[in-house]
PDB file of N, CA and C in Angstrom:
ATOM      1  N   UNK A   1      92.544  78.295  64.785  1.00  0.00           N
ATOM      2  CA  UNK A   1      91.941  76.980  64.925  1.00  0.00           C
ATOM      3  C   UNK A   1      90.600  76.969  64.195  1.00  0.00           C
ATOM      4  N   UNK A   2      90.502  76.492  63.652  1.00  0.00           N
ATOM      5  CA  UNK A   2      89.340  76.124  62.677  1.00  0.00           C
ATOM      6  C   UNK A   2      88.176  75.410  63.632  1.00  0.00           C
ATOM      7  N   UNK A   3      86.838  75.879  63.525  1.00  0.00           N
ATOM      8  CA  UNK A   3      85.233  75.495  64.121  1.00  0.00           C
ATOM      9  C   UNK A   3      84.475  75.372  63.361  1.00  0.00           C
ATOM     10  N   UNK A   4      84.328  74.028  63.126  1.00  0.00           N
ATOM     11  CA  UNK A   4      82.865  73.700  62.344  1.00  0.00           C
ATOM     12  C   UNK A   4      81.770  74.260  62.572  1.00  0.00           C
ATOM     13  N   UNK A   5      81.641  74.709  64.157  1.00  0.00           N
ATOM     14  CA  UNK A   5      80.002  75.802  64.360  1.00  0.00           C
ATOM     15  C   UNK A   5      80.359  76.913  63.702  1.00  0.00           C
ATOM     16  N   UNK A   6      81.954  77.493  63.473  1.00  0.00           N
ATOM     17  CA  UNK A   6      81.542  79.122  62.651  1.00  0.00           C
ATOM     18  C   UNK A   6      81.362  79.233  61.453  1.00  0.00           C
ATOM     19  N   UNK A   7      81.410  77.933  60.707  1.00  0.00           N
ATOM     20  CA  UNK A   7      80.934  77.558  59.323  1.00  0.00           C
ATOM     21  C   UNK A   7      79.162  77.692  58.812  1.00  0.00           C
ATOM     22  N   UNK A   8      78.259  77.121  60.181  1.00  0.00           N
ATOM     23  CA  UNK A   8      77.526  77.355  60.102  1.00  0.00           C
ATOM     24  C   UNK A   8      76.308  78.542  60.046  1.00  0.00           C
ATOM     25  N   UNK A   9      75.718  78.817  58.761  1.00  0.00           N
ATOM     26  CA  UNK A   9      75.068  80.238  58.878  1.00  0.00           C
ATOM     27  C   UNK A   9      74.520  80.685  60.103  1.00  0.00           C
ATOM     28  N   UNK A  10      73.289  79.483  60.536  1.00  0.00           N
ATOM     29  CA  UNK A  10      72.822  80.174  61.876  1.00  0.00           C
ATOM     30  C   UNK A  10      73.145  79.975  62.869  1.00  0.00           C
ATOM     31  N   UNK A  11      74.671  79.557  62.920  1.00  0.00           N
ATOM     32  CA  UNK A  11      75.747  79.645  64.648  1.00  0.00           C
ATOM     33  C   UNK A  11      76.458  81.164  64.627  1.00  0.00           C
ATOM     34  N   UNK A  12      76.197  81.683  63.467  1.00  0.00           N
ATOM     35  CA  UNK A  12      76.826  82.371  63.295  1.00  0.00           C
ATOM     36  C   UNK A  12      76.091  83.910  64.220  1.00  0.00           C
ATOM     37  N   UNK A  13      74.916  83.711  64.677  1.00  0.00           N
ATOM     38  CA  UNK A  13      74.124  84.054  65.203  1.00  0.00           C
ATOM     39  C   UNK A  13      73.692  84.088  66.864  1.00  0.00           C
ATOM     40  N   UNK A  14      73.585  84.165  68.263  1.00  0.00           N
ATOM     41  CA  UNK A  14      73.603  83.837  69.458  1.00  0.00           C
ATOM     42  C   UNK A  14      72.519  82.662  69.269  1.00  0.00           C
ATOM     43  N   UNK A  15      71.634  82.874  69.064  1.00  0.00           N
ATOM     44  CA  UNK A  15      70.396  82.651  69.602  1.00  0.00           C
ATOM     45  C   UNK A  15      69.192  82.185  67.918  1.00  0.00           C
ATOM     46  N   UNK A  16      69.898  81.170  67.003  1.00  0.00           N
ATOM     47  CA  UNK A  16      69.061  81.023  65.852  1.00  0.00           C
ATOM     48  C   UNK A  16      67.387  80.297  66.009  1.00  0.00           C
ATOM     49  N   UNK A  17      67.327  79.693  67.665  1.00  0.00           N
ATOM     50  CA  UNK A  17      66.243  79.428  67.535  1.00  0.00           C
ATOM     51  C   UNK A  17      64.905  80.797  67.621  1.00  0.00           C
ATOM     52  N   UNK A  18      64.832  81.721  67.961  1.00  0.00           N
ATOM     53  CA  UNK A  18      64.115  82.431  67.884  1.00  0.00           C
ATOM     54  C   UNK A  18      63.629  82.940  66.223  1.00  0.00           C
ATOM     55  N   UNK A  19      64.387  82.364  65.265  1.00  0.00           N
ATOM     56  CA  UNK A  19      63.730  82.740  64.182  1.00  0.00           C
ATOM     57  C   UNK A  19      62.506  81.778  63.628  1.00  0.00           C
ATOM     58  N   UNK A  20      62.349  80.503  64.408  1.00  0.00           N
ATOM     59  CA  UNK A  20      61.510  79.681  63.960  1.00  0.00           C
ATOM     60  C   UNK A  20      60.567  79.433  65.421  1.00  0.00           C
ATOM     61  N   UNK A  21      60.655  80.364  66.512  1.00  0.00           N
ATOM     62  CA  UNK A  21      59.926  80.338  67.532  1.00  0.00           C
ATOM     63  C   UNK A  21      58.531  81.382  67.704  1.00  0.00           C
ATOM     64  N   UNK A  22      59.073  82.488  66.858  1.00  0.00           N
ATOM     65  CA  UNK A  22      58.153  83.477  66.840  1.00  0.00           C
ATOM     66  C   UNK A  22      57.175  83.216  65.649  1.00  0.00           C
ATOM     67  N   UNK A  23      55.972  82.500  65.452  1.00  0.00           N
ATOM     68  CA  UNK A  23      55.192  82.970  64.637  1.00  0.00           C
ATOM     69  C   UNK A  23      54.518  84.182  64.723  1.00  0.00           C
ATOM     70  N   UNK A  24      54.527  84.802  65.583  1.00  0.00           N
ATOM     71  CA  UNK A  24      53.518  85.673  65.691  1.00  0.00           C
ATOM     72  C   UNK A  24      54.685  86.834  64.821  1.00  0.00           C
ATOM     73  N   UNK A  25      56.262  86.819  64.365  1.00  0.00           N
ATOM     74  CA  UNK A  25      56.529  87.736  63.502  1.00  0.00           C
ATOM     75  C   UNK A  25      55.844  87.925  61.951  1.00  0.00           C
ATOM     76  N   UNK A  26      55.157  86.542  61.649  1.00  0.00           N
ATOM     77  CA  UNK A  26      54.220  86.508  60.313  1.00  0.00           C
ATOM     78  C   UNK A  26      52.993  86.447  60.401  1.00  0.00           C
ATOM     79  N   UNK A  27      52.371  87.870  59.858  1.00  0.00           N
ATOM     80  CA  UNK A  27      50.827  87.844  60.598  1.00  0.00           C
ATOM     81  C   UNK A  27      50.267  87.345  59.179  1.00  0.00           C
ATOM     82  N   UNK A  28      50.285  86.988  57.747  1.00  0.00           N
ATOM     83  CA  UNK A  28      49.863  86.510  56.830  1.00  0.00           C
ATOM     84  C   UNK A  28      50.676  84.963  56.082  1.00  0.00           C
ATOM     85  N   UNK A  29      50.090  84.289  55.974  1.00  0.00           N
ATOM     86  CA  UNK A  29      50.240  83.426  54.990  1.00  0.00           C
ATOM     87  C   UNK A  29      50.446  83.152  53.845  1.00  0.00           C
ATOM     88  N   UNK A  30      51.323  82.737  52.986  1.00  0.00           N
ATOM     89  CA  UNK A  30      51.380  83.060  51.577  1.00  0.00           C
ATOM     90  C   UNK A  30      50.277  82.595  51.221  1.00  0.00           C
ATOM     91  N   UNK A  31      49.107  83.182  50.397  1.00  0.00           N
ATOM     92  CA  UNK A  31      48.447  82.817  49.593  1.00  0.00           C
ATOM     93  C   UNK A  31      48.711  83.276  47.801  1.00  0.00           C
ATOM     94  N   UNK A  32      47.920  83.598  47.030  1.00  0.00           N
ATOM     95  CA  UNK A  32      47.800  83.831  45.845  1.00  0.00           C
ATOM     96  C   UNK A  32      47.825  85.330  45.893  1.00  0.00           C
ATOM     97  N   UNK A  33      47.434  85.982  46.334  1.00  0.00           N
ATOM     98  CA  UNK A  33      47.046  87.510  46.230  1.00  0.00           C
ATOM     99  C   UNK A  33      47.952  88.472  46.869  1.00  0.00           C
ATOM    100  N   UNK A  34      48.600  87.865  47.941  1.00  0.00           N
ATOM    101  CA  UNK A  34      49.459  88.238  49.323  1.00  0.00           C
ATOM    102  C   UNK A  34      50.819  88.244  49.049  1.00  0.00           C
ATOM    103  N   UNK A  35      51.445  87.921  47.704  1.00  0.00           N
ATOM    104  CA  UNK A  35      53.166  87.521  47.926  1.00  0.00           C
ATOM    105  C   UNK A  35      54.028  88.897  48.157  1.00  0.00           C
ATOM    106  N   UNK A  36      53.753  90.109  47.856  1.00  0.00           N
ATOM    107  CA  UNK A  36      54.393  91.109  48.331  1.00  0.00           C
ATOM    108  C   UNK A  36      54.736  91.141  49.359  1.00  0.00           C
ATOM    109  N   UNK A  37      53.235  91.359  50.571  1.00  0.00           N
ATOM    110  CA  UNK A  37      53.522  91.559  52.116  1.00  0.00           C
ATOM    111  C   UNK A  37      54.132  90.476  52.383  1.00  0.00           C
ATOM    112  N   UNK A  38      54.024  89.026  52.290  1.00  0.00           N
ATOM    113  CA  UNK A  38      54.994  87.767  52.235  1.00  0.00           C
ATOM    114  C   UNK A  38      56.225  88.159  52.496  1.00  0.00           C
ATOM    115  N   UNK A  39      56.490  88.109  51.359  1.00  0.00           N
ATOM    116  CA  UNK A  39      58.039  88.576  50.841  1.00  0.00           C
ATOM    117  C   UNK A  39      58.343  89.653  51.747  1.00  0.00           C
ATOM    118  N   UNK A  40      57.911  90.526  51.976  1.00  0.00           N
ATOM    119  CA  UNK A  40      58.457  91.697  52.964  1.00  0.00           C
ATOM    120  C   UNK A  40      58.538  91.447  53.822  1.00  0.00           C
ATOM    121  N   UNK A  41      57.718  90.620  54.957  1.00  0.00           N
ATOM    122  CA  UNK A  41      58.111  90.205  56.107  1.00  0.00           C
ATOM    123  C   UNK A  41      59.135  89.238  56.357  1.00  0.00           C
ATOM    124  N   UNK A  42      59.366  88.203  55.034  1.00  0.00           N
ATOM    125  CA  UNK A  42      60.375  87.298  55.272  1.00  0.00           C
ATOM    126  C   UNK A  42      61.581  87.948  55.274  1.00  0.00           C
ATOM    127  N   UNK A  43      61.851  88.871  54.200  1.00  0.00           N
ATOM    128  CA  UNK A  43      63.206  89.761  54.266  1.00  0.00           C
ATOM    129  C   UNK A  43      63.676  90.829  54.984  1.00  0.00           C
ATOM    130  N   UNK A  44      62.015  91.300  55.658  1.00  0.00           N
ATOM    131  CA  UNK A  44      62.668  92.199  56.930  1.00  0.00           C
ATOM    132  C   UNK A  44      63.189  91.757  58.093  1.00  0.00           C
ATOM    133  N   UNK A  45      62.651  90.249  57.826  1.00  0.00           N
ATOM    134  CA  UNK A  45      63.575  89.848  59.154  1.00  0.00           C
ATOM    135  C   UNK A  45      64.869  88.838  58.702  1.00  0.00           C
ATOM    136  N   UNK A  46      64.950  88.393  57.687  1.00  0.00           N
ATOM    137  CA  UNK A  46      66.378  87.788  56.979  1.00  0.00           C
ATOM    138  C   UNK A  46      67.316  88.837  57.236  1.00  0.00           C
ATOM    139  N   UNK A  47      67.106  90.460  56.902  1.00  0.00           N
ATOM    140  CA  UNK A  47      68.186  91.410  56.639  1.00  0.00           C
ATOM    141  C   UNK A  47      68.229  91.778  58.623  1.00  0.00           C
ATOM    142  N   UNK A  48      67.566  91.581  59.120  1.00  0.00           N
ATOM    143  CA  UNK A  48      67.413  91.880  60.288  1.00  0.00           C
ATOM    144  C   UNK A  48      68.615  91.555  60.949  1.00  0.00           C
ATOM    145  N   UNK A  49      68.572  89.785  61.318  1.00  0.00           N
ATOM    146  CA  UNK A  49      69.893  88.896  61.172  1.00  0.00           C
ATOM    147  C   UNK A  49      70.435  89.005  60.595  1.00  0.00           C
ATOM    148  N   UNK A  50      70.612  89.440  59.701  1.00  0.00           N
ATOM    149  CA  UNK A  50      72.013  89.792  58.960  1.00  0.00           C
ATOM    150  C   UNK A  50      72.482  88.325  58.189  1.00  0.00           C
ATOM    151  N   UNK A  51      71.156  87.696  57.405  1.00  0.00           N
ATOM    152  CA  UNK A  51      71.037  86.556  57.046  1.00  0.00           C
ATOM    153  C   UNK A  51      71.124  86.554  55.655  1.00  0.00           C
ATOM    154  N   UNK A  52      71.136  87.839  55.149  1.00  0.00           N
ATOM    155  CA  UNK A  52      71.289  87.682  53.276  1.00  0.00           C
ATOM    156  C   UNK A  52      71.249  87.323  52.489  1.00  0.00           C
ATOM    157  N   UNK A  53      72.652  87.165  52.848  1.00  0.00           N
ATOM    158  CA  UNK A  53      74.205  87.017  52.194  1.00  0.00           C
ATOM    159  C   UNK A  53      73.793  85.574  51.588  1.00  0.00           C
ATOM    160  N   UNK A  54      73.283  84.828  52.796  1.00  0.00           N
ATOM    161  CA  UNK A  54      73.050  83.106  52.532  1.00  0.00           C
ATOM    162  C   UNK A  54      71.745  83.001  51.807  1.00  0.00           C
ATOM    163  N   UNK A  55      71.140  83.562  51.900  1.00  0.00           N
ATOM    164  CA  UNK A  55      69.634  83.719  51.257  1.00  0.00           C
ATOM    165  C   UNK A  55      69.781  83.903  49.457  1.00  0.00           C
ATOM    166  N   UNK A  56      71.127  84.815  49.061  1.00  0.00           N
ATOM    167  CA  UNK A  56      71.130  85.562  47.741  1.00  0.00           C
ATOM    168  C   UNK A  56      72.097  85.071  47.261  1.00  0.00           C
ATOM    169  N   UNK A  57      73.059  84.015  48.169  1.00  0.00           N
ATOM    170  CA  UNK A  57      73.967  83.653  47.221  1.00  0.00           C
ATOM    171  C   UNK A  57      75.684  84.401  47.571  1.00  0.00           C
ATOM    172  N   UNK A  58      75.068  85.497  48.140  1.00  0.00           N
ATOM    173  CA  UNK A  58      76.438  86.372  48.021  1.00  0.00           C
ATOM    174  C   UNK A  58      77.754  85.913  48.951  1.00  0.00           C
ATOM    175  N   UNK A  59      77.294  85.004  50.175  1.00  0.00           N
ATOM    176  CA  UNK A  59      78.672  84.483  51.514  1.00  0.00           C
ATOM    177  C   UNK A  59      79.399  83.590  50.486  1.00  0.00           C
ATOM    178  N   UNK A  60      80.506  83.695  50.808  1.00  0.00           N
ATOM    179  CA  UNK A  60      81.110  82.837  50.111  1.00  0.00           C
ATOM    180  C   UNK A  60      81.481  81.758  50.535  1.00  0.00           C
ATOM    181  N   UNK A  61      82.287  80.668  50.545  1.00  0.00           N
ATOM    182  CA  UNK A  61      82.210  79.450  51.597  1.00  0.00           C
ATOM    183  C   UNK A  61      83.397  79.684  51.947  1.00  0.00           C
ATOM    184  N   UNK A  62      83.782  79.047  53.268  1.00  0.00           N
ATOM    185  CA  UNK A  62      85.144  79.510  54.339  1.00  0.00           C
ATOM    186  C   UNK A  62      85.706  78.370  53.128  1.00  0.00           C
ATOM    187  N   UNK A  63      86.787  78.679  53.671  1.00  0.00           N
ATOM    188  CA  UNK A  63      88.049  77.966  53.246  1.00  0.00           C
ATOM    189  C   UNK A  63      88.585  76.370  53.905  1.00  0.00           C
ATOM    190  N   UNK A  64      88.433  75.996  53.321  1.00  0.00           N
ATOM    191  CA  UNK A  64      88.593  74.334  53.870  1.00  0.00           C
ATOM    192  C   UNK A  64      90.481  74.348  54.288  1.00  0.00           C
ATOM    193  N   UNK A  65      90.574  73.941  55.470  1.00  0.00           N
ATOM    194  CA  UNK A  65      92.197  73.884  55.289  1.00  0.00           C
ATOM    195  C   UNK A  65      92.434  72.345  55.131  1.00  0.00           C
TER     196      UNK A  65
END
């Protein structure tokens, strides 16, 4: 049986609101000088969730029946 929620990246997940609840997982701001540590914190927690795939392109899209 086909579910439109398992289509979705972050249903795919228990609990997707905690990725936009925690600020305190980003202790810097992107500025001009900062995009490394940036970038590292955003992807340590993308790969964390197991969020990638959707991030890089690589999930492929389900299959429409």
């Amino acid at each position: 049986m086909f579910s439109f929620w398992r289509c979705l990246p972050l249903c795919l997940h228990p609990s997707p609101q905690h990725l936009v609840s925690r600020p305190f997982l980003f202790s810097k701001k992107l500025t001009q000088t900062n995009y490394l540590l940036w970038k590292t914190q955003r992807m340590s927690l993308i790969e964390a969730q197991d969020l990638l795939s959707f991030v890089d392109g690589t999930r492929k899209e389900p299959q429409r029946n």
